[in-house]
N, C-alpha and C. Protein backbone atom coordinates (compact mmCIF):
# COMPACT_ATOMS: atom_id res chain seq x y z
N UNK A 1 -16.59 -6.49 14.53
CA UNK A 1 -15.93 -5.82 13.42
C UNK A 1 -16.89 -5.66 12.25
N UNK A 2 -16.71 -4.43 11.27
CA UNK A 2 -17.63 -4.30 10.54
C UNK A 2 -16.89 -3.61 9.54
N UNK A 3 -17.52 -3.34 8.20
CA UNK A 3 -16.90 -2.57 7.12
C UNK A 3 -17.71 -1.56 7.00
N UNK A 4 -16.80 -0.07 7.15
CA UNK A 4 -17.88 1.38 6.72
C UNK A 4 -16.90 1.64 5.66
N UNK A 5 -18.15 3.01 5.02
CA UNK A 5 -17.99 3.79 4.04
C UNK A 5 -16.19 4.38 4.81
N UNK A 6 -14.96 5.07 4.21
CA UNK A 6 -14.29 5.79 4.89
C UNK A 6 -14.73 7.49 4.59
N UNK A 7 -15.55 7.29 3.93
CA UNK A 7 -16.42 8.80 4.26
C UNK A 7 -17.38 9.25 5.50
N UNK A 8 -17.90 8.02 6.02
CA UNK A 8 -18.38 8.26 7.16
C UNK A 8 -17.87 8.12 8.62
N UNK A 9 -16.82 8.27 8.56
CA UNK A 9 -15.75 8.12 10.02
C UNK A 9 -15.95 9.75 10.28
N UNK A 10 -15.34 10.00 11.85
CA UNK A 10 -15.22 11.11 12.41
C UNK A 10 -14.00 11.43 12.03
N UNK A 11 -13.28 12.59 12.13
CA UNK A 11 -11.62 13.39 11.44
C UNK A 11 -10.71 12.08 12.47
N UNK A 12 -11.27 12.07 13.36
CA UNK A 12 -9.95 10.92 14.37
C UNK A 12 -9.68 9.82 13.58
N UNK A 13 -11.05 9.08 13.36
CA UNK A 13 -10.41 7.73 13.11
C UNK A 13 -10.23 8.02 11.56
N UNK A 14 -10.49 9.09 10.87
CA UNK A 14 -9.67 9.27 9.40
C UNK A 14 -8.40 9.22 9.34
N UNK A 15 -7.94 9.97 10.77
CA UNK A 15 -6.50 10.22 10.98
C UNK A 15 -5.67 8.53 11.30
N UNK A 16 -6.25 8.22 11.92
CA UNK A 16 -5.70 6.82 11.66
C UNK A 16 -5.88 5.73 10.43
N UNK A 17 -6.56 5.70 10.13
CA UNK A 17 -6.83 5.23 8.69
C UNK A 17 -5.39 5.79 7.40
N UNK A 18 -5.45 6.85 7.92
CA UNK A 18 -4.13 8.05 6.97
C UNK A 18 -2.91 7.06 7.52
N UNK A 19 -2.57 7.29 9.05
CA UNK A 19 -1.47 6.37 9.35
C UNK A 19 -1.44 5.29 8.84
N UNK A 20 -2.50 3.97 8.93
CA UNK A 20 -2.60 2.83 8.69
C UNK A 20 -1.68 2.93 7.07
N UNK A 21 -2.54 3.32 6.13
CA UNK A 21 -2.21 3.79 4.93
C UNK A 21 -0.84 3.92 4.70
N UNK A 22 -0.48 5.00 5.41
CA UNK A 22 0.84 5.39 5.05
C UNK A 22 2.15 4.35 5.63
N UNK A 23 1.61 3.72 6.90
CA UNK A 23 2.58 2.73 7.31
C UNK A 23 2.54 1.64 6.10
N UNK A 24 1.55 0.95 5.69
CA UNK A 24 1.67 0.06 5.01
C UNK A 24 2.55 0.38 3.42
N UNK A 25 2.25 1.48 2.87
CA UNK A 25 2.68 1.93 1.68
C UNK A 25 3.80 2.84 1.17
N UNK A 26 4.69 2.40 0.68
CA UNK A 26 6.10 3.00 0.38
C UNK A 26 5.53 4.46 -0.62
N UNK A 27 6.24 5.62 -0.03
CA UNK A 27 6.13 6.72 -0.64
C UNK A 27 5.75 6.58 -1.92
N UNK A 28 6.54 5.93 -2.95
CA UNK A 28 6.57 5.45 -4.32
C UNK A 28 4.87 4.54 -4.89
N UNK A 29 4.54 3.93 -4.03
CA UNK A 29 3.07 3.46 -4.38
C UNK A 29 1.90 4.07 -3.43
N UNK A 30 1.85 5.17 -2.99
CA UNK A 30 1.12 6.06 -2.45
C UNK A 30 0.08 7.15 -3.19
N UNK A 31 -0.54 6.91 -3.40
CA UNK A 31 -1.45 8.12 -4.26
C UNK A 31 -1.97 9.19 -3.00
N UNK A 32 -2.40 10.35 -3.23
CA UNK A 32 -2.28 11.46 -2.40
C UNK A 32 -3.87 10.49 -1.43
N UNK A 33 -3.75 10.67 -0.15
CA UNK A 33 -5.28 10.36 0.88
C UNK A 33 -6.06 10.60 0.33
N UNK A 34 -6.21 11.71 0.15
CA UNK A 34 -7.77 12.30 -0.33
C UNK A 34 -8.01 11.70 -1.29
N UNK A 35 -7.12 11.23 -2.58
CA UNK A 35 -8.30 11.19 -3.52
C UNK A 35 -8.29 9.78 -3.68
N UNK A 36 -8.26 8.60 -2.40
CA UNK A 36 -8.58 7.97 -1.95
C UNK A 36 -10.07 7.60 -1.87
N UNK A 37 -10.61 8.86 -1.33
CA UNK A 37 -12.04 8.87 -1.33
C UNK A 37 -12.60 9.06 -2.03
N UNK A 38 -12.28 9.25 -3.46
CA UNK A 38 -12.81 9.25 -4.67
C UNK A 38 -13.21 7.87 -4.98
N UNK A 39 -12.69 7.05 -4.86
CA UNK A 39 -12.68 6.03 -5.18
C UNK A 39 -13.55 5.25 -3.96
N UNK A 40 -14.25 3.73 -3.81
CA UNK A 40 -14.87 3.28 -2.95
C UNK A 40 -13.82 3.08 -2.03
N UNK A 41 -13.80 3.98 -0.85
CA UNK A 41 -12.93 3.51 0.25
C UNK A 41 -13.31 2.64 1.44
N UNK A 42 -12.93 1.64 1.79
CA UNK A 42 -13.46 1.16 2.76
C UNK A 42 -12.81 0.74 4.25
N UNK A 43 -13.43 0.89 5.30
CA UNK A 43 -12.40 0.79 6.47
C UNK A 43 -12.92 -0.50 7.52
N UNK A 44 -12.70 -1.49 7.77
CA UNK A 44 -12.33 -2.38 8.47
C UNK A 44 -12.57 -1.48 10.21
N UNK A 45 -13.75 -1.59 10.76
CA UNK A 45 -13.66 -1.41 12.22
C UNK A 45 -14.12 -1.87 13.38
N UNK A 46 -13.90 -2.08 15.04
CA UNK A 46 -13.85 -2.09 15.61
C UNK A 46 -14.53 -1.32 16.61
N UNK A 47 -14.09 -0.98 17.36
CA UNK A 47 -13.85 0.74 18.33
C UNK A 47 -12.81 1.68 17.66
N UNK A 48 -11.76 1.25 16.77
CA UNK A 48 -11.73 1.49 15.97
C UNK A 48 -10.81 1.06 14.57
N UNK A 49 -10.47 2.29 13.81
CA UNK A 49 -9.98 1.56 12.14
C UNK A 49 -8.69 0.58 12.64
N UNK A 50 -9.39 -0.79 11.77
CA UNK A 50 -8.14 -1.80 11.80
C UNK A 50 -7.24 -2.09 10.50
N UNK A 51 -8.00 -2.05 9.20
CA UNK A 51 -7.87 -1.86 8.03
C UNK A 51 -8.80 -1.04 7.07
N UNK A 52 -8.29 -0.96 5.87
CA UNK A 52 -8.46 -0.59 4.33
C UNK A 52 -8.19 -1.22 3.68
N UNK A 53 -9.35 -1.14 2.62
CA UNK A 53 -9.57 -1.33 1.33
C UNK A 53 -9.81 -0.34 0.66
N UNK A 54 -9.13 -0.18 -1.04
CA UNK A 54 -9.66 1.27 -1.44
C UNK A 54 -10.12 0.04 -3.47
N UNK A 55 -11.36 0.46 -3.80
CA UNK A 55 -11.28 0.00 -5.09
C UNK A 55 -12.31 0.41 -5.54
N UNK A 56 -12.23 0.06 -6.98
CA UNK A 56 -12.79 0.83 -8.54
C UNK A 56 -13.20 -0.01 -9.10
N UNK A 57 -14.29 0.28 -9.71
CA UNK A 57 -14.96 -1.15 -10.52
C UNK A 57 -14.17 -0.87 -11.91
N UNK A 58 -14.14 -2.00 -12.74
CA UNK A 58 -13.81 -1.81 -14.02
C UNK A 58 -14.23 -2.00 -15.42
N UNK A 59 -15.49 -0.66 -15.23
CA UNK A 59 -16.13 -0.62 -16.70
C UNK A 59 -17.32 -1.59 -15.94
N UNK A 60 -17.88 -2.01 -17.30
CA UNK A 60 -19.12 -2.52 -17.16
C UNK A 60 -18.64 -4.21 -17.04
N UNK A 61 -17.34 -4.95 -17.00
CA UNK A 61 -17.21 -5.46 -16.54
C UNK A 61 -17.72 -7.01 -15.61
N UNK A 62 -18.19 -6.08 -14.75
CA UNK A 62 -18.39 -7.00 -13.85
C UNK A 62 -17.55 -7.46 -12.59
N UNK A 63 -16.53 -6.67 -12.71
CA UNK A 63 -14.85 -6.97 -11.92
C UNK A 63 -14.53 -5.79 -10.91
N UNK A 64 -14.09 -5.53 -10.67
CA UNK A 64 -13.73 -4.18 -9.64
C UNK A 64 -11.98 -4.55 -9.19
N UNK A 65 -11.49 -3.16 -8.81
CA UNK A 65 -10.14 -3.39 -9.04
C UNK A 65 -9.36 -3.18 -7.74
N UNK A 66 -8.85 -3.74 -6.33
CA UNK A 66 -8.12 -3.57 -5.48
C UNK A 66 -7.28 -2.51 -6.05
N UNK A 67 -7.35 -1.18 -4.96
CA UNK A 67 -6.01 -0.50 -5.37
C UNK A 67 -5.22 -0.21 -4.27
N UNK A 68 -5.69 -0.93 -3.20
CA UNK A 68 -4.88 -0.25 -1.65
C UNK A 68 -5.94 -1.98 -0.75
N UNK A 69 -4.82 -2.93 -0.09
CA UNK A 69 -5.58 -3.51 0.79
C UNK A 69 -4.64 -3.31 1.85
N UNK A 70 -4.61 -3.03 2.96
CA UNK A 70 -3.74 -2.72 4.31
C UNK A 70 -4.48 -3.10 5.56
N UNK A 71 -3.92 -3.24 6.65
CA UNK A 71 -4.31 -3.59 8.11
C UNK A 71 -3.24 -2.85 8.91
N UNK A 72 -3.48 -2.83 10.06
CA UNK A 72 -3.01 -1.69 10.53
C UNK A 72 -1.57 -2.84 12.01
N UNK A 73 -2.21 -4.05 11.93
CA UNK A 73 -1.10 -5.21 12.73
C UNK A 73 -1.62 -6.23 11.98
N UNK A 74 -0.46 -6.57 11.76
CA UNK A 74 -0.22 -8.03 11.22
C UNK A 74 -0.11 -8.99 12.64
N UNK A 75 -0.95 -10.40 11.78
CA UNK A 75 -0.53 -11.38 12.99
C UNK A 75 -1.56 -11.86 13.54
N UNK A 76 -3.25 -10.89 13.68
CA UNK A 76 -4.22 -10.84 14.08
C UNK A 76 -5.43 -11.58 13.70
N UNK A 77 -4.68 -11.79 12.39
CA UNK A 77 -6.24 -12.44 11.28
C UNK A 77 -7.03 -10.88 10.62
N UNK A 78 -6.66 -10.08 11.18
CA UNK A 78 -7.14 -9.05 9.98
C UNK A 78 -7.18 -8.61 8.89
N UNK A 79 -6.24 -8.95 8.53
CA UNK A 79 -5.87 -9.11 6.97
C UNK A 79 -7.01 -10.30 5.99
N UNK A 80 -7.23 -11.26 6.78
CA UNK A 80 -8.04 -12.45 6.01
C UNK A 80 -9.36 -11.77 6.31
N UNK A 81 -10.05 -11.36 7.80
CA UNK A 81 -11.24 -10.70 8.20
C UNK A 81 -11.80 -9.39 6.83
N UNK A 82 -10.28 -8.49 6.38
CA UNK A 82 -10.75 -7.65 5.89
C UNK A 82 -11.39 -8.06 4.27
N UNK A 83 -10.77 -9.04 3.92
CA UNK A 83 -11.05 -10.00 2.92
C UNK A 83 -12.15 -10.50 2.42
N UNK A 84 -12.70 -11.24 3.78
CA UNK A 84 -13.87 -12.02 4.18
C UNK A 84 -15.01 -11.08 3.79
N UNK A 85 -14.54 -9.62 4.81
CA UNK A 85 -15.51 -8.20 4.33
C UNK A 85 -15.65 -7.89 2.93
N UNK A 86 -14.50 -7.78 2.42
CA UNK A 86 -14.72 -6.69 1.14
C UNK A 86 -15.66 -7.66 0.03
N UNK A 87 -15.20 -9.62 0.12
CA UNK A 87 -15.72 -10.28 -0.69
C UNK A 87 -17.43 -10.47 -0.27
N UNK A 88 -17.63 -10.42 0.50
CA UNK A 88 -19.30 -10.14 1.07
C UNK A 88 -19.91 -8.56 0.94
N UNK A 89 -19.18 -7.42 0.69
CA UNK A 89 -19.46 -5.95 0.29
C UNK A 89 -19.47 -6.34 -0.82
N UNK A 90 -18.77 -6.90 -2.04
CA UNK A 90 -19.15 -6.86 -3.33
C UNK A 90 -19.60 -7.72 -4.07
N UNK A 91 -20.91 -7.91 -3.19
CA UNK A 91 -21.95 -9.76 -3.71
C UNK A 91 -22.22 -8.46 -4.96
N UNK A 92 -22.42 -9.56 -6.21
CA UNK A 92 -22.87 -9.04 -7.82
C UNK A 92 -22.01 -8.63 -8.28
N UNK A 93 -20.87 -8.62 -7.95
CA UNK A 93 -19.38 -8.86 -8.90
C UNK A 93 -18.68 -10.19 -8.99
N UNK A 94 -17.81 -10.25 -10.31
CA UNK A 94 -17.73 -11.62 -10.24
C UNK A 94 -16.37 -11.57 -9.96
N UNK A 95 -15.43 -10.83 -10.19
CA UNK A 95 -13.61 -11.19 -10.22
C UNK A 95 -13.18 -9.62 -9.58
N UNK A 96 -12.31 -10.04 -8.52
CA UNK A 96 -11.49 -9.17 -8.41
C UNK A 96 -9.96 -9.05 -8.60
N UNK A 97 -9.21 -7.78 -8.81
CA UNK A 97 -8.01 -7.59 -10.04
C UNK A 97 -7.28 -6.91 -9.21
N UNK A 98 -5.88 -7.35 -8.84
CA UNK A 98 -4.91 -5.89 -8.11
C UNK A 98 -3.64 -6.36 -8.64
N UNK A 99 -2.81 -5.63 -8.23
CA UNK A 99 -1.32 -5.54 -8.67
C UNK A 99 -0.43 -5.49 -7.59
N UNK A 100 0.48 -6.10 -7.30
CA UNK A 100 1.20 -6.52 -6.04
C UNK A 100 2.87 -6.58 -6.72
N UNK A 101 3.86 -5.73 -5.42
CA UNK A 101 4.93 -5.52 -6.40
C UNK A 101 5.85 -6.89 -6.52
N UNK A 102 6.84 -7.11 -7.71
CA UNK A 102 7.23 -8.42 -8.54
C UNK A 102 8.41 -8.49 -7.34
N UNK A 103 8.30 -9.93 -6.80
CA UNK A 103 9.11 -10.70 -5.52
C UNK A 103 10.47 -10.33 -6.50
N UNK A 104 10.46 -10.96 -8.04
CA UNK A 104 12.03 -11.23 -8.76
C UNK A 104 12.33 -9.47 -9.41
N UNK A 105 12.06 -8.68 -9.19
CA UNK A 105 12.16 -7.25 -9.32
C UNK A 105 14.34 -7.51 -9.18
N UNK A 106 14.63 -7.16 -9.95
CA UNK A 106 16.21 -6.62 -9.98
C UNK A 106 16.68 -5.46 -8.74
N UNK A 107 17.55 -5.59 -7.81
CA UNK A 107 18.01 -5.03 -7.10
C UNK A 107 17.40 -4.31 -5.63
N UNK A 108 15.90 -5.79 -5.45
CA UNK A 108 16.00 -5.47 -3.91
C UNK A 108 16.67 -6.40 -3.02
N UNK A 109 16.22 -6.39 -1.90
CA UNK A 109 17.21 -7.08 -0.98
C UNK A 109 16.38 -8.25 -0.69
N UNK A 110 16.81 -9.25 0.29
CA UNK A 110 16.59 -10.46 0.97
C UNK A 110 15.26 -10.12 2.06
N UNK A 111 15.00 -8.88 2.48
CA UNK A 111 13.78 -8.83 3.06
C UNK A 111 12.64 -8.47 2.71
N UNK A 112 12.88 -7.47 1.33
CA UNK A 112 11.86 -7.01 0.63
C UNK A 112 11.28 -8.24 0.00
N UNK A 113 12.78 -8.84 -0.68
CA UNK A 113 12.36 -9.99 -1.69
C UNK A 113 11.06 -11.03 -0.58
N UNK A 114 11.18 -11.12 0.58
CA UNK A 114 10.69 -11.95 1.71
C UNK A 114 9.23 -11.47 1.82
N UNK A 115 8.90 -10.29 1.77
CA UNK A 115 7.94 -9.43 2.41
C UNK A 115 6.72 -9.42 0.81
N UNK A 116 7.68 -9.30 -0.16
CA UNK A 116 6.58 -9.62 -1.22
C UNK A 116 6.22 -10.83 -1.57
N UNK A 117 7.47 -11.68 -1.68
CA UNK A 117 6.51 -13.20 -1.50
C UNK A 117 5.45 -13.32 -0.38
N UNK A 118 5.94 -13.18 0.87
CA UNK A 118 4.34 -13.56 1.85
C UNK A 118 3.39 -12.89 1.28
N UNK A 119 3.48 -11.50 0.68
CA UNK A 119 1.89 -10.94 0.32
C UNK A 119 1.63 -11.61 -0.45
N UNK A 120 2.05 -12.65 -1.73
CA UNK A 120 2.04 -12.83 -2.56
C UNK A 120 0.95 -14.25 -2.25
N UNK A 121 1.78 -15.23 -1.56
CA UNK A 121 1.41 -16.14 -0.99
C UNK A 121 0.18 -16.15 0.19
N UNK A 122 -0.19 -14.96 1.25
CA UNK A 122 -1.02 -14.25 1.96
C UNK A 122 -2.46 -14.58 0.69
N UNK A 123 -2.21 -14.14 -0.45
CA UNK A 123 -3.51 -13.87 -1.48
C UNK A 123 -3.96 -15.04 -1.82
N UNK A 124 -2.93 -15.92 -2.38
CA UNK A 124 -3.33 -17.43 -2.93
C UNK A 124 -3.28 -18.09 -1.50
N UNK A 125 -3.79 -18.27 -0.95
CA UNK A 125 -4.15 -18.76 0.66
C UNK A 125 -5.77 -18.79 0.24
N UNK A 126 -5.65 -17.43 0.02
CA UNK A 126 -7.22 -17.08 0.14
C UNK A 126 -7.77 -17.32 -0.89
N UNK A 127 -7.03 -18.17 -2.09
CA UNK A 127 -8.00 -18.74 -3.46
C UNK A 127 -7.78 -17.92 -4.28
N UNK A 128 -6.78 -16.74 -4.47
CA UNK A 128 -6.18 -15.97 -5.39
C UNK A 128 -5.16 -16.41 -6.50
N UNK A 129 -5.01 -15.81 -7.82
CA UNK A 129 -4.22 -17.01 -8.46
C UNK A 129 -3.78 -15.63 -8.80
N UNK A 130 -2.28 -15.97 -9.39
CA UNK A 130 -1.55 -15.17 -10.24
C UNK A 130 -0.95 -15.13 -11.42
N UNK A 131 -1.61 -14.27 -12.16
CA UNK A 131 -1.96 -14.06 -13.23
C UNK A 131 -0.76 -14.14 -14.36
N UNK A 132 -0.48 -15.02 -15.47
CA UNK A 132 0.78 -14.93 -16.19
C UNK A 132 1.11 -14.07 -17.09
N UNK A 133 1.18 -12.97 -16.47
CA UNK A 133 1.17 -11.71 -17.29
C UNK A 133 2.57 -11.44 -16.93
N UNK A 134 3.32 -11.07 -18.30
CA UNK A 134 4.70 -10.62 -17.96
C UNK A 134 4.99 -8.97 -18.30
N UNK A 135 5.83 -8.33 -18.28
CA UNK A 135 5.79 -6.68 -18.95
C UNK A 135 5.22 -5.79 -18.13
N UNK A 136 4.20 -6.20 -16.86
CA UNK A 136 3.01 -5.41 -16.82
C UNK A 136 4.05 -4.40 -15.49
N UNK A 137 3.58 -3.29 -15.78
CA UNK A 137 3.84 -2.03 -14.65
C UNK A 137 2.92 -1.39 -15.16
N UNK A 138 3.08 0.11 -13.76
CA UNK A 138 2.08 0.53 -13.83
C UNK A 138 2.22 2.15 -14.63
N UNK A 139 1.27 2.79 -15.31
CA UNK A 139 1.86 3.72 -16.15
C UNK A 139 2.46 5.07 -15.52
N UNK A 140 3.38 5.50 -15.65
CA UNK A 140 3.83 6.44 -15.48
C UNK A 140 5.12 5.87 -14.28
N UNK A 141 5.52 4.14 -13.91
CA UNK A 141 6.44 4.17 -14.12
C UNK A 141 7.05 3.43 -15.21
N UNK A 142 8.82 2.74 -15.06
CA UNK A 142 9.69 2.61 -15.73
C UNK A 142 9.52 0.91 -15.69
N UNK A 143 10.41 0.42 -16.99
CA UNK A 143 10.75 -1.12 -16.69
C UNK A 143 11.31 -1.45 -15.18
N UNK A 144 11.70 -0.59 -14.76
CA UNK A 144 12.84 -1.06 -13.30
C UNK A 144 11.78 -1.39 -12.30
N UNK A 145 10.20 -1.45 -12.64
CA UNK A 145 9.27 -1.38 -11.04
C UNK A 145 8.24 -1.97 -11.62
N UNK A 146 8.77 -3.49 -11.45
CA UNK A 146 7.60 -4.43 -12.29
C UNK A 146 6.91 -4.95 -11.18
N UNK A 147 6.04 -5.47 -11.51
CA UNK A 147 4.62 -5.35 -11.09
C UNK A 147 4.06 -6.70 -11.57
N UNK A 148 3.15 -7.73 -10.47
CA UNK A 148 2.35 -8.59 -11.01
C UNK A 148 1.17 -8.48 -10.70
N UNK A 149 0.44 -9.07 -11.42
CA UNK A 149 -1.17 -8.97 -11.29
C UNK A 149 -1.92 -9.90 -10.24
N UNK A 150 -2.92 -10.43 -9.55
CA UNK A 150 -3.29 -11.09 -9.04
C UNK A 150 -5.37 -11.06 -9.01
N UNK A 151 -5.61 -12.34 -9.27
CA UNK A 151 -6.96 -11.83 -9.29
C UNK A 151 -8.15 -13.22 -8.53
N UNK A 152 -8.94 -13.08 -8.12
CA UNK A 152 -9.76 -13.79 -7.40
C UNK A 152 -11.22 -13.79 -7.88
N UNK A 153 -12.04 -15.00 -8.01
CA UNK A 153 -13.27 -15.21 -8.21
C UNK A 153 -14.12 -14.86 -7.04
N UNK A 154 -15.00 -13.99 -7.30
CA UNK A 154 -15.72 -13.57 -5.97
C UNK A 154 -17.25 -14.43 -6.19
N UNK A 155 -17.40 -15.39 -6.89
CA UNK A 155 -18.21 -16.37 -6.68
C UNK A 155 -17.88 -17.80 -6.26
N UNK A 156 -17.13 -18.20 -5.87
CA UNK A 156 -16.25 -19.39 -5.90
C UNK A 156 -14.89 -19.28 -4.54
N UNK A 157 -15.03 -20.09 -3.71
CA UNK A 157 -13.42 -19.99 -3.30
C UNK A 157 -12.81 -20.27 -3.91
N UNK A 158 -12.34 -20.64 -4.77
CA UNK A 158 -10.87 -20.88 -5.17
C UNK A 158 -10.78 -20.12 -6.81
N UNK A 159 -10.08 -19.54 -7.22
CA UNK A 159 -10.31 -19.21 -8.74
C UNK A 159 -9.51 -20.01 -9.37
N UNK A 160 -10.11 -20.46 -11.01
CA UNK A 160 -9.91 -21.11 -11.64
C UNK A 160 -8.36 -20.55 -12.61
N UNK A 161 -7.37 -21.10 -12.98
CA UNK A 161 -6.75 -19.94 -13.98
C UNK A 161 -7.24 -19.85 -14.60
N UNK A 162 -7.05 -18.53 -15.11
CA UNK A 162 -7.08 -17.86 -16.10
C UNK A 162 -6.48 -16.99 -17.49
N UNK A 163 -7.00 -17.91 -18.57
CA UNK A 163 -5.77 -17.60 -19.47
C UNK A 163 -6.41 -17.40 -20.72
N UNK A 164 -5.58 -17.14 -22.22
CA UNK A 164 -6.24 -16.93 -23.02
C UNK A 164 -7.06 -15.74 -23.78
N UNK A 165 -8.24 -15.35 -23.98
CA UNK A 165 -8.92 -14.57 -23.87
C UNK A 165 -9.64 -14.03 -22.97
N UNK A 166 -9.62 -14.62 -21.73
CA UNK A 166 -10.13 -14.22 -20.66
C UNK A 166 -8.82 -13.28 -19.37
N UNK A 167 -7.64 -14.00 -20.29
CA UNK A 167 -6.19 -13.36 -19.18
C UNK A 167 -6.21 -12.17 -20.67
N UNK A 168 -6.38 -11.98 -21.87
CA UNK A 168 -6.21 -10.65 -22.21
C UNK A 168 -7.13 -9.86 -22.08
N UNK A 169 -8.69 -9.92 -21.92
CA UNK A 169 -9.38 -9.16 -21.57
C UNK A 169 -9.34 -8.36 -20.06
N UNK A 170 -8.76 -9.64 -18.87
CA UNK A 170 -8.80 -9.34 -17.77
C UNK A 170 -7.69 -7.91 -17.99
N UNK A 171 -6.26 -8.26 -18.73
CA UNK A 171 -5.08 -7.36 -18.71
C UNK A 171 -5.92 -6.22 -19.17
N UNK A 172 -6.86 -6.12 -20.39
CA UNK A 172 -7.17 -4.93 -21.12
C UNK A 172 -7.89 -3.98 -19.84
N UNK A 173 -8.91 -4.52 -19.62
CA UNK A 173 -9.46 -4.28 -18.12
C UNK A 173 -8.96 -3.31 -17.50
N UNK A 174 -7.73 -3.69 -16.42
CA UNK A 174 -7.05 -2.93 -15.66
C UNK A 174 -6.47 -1.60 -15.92
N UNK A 175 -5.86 -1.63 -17.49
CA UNK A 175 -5.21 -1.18 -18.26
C UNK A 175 -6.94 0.00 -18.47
N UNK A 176 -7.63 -0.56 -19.36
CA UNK A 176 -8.94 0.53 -19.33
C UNK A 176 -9.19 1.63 -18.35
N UNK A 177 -9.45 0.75 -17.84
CA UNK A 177 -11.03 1.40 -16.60
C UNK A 177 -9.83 1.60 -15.24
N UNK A 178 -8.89 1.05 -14.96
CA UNK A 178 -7.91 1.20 -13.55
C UNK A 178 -7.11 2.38 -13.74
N UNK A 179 -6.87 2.92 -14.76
CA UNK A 179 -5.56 3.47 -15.50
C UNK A 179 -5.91 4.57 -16.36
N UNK A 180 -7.38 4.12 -17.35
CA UNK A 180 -7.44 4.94 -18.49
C UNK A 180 -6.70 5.33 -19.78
N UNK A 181 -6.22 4.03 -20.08
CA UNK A 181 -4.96 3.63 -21.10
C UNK A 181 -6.05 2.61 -22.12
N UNK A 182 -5.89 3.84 -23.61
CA UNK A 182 -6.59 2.72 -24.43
C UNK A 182 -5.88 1.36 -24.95
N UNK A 183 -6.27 0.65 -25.79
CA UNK A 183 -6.04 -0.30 -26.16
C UNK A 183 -4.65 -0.38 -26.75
N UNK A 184 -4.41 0.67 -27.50
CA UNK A 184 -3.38 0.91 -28.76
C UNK A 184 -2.13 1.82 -28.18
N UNK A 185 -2.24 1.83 -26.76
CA UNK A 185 -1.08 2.49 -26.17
C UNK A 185 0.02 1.90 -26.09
N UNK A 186 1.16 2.42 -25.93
CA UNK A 186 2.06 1.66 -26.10
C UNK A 186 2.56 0.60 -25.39
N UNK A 187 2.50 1.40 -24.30
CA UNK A 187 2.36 0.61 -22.56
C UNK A 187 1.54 -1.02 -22.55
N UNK A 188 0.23 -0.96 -23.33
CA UNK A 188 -0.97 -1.75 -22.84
C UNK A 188 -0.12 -2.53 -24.27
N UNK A 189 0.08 -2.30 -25.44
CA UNK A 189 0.73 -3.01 -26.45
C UNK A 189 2.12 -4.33 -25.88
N UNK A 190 3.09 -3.21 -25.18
CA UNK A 190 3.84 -3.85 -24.71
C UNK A 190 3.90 -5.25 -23.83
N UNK A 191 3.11 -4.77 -22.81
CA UNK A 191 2.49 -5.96 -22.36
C UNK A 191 1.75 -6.83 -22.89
N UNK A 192 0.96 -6.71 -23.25
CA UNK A 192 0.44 -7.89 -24.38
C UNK A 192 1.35 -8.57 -25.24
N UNK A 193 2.18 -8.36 -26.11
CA UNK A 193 3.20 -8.67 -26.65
C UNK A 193 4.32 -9.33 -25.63
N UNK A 194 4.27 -8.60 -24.74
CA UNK A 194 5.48 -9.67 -23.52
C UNK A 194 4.61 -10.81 -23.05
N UNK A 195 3.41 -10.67 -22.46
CA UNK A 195 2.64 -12.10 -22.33
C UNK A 195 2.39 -13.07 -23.13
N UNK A 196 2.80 -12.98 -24.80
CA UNK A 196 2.51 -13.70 -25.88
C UNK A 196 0.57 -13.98 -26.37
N UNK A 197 0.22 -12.53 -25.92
CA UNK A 197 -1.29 -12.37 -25.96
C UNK A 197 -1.36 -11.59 -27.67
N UNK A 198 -2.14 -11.81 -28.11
CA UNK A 198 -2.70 -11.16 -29.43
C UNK A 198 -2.93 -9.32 -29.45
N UNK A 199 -1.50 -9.27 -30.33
CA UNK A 199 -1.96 -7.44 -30.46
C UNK A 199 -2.97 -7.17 -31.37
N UNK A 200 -4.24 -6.25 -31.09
CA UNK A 200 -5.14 -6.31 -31.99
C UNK A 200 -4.78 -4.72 -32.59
């Protein structure tokens, strides 16, 4: 198994990569394929695609931002393999940042609620901590589709928390360079103010 560019696959195994994608991701957190490849896409293969990764560095940073991690079967160890990959593809970064949807979200059910805790728990396995950020969604939606953060030291197994000035810079971060939401937006205000972080 190995990690390629997903620009350098043949149209077949793109086409599966598209499935993989689309099985894993609810219409609602789907950004269009293509401009997927705008971004560093990466594919998990075999003979052929087993997973994706799709991510963005953030700013000068030092951090880069998960925006899509998927496998194509659960159950396999691919999910941890693709992991293992992406954290050895991005030796000279130090933290990585994604957003995973909120287990206590108002009005899903008993399996969803199930399915986001394991991802949740799936991450901090792997030395991922989650981040005490409250308020946070993503822009352009509503309070009703909250959202938590999650982030990992890519020098270190295990990450340390993180809080303070280092949990509002990380929030500003995402909010920056993931999003393109300045500082003084209302959105990026809000949240800060719900985490009990300093509005500047």
């Amino acid at each position: 198994m190995k990690l390629v560019p997903a620009g350098s696959l043949p149209a077949s195994h793109l086409d599966r990569v598209r499935e993989i994608y689309e099985d894993g991701f609810g219409e609602r957190l789907r950004a269009p394929f293509d401009d997927l490849l705008a971004d560093r896409a990466l594919v998990l293969v075999d003979d052929a695609p087993l997973g994706l990764a799709v991510l963005r560095e953030l700013g000068p940073t030092g951090w880069v931002f998960l925006r899509y991690f998927v496998v194509g079967e659960r159950g396999r160890g691919l999910g941890e393999r693709l992991w293992t990959e992406i954290r050895r593809e991005l030796a000279g970064f130090t933290r990585i940042v994604y957003d995973v949807e909120d287990p206590g979200e108002d009005g899903i059910d008993d399996a969803e609620r199930t399915t986001r805790d394991r991802r949740i728990a799936f991450y901090l396995r792997l030395g991922a901590v989650l981040l005490p950020i409250t308020g946070y969604h993503q822009p352009g939606e509503d309070d009703s589709h909250p959202m938590r953060l999650m982030a990992a030291d890519l020098t270190r197994p295990r990450t340390a928390p993180i809080t303070g000035d280092d949990l509002r810079g990380t929030l500003l971060a995402v909010y920056r360079y993931r999003y393109g939401l300045a500082d003084a937006d209302p959105l990026v205000k809000h949240t800060l103010r719900s985490t009990g972080l300093v509005v500047s």
